[in-house]
N, C-alpha and C. Protein backbone atom coordinates (compact mmCIF):
# COMPACT_ATOMS: atom_id res chain seq x y z
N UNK A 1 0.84 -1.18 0.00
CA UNK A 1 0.00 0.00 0.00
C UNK A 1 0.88 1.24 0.00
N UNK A 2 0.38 2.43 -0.54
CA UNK A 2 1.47 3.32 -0.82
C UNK A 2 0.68 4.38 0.28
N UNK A 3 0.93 5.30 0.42
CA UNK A 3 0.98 6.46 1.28
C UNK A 3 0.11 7.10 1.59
N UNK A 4 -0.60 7.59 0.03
CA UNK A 4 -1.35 7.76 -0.85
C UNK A 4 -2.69 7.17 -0.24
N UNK A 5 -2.94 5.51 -0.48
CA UNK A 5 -3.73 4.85 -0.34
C UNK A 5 -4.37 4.82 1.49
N UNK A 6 -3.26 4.70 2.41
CA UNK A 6 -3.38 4.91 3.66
C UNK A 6 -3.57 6.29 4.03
N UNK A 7 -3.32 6.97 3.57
CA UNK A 7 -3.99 8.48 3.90
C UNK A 7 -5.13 8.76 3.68
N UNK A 8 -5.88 8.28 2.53
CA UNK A 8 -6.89 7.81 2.07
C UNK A 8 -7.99 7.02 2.93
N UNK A 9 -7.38 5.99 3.38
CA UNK A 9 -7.74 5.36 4.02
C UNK A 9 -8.24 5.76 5.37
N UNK A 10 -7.55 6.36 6.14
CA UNK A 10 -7.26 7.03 7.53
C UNK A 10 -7.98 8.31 7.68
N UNK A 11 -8.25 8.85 6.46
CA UNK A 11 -9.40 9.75 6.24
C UNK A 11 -10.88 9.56 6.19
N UNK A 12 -11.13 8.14 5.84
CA UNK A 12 -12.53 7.48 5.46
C UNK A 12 -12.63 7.21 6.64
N UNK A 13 -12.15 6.56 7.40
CA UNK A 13 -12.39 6.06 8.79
C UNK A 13 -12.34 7.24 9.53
N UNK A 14 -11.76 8.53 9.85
CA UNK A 14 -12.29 9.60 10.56
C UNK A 14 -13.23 10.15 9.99
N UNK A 15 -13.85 10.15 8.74
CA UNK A 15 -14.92 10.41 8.23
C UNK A 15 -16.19 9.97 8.87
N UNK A 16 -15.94 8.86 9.04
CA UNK A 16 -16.88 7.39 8.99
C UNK A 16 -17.07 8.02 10.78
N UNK A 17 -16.43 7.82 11.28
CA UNK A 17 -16.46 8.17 13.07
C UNK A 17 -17.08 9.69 13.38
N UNK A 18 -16.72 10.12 12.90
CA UNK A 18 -17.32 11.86 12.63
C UNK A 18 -19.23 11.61 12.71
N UNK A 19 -19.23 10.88 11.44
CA UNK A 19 -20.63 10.75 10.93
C UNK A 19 -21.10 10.10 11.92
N UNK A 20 -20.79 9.10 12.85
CA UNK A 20 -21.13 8.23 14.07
C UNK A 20 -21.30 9.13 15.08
N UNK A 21 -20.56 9.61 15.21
CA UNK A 21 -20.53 10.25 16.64
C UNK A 21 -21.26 11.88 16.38
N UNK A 22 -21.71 12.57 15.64
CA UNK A 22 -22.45 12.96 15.27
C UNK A 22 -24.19 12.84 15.15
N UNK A 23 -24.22 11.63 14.42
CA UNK A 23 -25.96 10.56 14.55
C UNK A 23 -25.98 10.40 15.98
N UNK A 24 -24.77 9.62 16.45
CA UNK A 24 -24.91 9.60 18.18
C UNK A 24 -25.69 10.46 18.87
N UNK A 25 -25.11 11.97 18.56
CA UNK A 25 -25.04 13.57 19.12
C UNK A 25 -27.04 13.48 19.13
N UNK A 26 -27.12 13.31 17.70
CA UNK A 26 -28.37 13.83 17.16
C UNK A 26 -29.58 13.02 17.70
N UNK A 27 -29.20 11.70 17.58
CA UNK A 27 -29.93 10.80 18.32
C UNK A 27 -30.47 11.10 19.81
N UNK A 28 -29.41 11.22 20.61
CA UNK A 28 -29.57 11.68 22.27
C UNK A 28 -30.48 13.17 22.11
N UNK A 29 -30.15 14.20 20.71
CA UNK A 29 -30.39 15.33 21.15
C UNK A 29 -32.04 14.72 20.85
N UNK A 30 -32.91 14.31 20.11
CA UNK A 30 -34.11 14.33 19.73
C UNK A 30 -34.68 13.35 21.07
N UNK A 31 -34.06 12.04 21.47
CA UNK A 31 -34.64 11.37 22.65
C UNK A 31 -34.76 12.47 23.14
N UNK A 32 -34.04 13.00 24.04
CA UNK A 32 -34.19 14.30 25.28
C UNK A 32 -35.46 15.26 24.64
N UNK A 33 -35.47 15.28 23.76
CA UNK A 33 -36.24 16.14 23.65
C UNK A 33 -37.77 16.12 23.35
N UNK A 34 -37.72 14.88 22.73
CA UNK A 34 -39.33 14.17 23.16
C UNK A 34 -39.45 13.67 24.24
N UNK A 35 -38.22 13.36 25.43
CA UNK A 35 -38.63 12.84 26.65
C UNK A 35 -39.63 14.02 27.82
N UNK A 36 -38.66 14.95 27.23
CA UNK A 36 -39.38 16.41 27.96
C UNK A 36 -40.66 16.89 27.39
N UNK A 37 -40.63 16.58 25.89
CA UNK A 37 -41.85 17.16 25.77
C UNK A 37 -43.09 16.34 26.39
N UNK A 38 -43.00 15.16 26.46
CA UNK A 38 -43.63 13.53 27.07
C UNK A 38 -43.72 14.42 28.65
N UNK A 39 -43.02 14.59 29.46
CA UNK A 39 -42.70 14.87 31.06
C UNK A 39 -43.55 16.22 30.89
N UNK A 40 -43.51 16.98 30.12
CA UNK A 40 -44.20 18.09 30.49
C UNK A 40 -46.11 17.96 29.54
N UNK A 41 -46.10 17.61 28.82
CA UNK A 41 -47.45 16.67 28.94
C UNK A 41 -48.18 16.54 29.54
N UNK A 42 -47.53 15.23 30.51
CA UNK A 42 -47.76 14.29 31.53
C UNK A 42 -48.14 15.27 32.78
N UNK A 43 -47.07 16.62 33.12
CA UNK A 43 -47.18 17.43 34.26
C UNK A 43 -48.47 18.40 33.76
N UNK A 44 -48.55 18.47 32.45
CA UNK A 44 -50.30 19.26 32.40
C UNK A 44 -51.30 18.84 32.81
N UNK A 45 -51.14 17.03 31.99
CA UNK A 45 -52.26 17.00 32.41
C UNK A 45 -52.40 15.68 33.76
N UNK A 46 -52.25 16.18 34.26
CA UNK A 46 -51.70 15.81 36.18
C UNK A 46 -52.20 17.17 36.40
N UNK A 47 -51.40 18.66 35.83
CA UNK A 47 -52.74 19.53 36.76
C UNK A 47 -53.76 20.08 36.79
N UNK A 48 -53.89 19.60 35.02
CA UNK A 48 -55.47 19.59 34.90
C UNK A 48 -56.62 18.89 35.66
N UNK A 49 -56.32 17.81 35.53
CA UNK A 49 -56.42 16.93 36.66
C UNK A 49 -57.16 17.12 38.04
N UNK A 50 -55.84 17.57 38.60
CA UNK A 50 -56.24 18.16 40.01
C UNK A 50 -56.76 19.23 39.77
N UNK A 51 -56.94 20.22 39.04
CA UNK A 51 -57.56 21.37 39.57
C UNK A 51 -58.97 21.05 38.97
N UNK A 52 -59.23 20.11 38.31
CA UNK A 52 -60.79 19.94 37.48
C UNK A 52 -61.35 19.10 39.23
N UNK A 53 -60.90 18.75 39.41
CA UNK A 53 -60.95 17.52 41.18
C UNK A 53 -61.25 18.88 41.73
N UNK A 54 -60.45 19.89 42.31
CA UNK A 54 -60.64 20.55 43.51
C UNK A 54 -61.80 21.65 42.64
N UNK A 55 -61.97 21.56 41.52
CA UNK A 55 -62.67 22.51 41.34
C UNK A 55 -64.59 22.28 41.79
N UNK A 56 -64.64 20.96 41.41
CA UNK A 56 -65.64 20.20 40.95
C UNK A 56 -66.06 19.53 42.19
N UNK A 57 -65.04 19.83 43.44
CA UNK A 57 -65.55 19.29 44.58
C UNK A 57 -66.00 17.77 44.69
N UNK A 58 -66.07 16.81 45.49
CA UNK A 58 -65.87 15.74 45.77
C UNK A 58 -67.52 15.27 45.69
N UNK A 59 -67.90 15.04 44.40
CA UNK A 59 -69.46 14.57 44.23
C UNK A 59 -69.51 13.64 43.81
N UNK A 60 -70.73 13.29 43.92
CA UNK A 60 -71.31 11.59 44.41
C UNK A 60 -70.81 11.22 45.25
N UNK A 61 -71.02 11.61 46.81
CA UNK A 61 -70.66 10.70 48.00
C UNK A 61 -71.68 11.12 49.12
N UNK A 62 -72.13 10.06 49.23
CA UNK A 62 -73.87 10.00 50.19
C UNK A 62 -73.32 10.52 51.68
N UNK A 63 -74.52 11.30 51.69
CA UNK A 63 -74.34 11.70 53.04
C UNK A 63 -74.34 10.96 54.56
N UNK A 64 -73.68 11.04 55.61
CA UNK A 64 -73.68 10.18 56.40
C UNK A 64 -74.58 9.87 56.99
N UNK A 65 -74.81 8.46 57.42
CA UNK A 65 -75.72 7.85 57.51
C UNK A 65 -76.16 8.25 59.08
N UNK A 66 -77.19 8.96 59.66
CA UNK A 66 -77.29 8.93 60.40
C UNK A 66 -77.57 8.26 61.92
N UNK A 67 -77.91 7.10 61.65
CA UNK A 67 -78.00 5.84 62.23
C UNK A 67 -76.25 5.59 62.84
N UNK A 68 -75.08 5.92 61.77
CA UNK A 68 -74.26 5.56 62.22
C UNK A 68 -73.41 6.42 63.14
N UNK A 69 -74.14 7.94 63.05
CA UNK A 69 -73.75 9.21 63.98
C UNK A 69 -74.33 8.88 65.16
N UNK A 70 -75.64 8.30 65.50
CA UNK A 70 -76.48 7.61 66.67
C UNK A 70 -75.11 6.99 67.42
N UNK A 71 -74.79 5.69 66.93
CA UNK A 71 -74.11 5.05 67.37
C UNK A 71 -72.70 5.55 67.94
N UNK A 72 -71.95 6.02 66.84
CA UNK A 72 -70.84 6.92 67.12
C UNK A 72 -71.11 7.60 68.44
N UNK A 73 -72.09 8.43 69.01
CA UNK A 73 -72.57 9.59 69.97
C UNK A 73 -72.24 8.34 70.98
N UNK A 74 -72.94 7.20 71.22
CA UNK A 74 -73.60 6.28 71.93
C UNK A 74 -71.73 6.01 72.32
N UNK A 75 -70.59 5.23 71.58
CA UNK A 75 -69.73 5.00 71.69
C UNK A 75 -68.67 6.17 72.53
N UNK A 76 -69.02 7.13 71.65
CA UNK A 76 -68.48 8.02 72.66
C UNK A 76 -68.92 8.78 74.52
N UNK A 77 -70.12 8.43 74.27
CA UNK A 77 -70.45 8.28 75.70
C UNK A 77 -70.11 7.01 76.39
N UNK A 78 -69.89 5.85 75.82
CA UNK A 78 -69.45 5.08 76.71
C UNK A 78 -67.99 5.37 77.08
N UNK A 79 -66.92 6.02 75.84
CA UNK A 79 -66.01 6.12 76.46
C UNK A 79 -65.50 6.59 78.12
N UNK A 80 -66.45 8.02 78.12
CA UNK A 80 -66.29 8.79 79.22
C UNK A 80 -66.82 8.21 80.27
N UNK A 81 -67.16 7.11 80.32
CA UNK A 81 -67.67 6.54 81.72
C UNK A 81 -66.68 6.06 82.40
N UNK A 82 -65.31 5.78 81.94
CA UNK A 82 -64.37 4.64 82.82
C UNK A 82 -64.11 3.29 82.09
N UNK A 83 -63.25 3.17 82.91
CA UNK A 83 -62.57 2.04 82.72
C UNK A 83 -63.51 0.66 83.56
N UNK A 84 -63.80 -0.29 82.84
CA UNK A 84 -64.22 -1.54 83.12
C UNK A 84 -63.61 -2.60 84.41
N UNK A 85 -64.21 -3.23 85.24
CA UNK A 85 -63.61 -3.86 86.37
C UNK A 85 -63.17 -5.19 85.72
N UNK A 86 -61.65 -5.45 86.29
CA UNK A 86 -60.95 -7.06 85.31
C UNK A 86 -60.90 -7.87 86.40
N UNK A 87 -61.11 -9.09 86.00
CA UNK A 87 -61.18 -10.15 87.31
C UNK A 87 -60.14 -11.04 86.59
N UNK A 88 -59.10 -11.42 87.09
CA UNK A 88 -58.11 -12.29 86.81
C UNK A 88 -58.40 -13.82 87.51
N UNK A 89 -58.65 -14.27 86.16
CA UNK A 89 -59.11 -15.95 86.56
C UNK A 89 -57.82 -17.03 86.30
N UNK A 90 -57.36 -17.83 87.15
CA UNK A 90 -55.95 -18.12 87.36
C UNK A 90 -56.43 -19.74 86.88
N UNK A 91 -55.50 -20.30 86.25
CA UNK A 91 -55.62 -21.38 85.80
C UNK A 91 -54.81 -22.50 86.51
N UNK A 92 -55.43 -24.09 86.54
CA UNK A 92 -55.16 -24.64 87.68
C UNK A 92 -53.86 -25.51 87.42
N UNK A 93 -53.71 -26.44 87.43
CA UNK A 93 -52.36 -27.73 87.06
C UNK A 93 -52.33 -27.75 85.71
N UNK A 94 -53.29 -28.05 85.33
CA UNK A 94 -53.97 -28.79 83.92
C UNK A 94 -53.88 -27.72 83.18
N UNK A 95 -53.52 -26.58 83.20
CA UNK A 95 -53.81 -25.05 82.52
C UNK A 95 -55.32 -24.94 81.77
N UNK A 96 -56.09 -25.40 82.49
CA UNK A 96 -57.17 -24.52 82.18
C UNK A 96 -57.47 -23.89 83.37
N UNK A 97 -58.37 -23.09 82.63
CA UNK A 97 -59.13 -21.96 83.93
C UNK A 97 -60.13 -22.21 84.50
N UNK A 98 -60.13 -21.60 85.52
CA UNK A 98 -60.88 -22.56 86.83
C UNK A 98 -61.77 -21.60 86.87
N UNK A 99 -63.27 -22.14 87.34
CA UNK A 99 -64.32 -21.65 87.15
C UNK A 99 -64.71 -20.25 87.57
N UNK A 100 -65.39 -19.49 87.31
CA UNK A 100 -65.72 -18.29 88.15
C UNK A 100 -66.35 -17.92 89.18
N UNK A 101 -65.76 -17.29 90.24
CA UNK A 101 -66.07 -17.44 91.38
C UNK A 101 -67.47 -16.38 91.69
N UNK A 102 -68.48 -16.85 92.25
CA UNK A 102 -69.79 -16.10 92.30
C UNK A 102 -69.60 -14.98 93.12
């Protein structure tokens, strides 16, 4: 091979790498840039979203049942009464528990 030919040569191949690493360049630059346009999208409509929600207030949900406010009231008055009396029933050889004493 003459001089000529390898210079030649050595030129096509930095040619060739140029053009690679270039498409590379161009490649990454267009991903990124539909990734963002995708991410910011996505962040519209996420706050469209929420603000159509907070706008529109939380409808269709039945009102509470009052029967179960009865009860609730009822529960909470039992709270305030105290604490319950515990009888500690002691178990015999056999580990069961031995009967209750009248």
């Amino acid at each position: 091979m003459t001089s000529l030919e390898i210079a030649l040569l050595t030129a096509i191949v930095i040619l060739m790498t140029m053009i690679q690493v270039f498409a590379t360049f161009k490649i990454v630059q267009i991903s990124t840039s539909t990734l963002v346009q995708s991410v910011h999208q996505l962040d519209t409509a996420i706050a469209e979203a929420i603000s159509s929600v907070v706008e529109q207030g939380v409808a269709n949900f039945e009102p509470p049942n009052p029967l179960i406010g009865i009860l609730a009231d009822v529960m909470k008055q039992n709270l305030n009464k105290g604490t319950a009396e515990v009888q500690v029933i002691e178990r015999d050889e056999s580990g069961k528990f031995s009967k209750l004493q009248e």
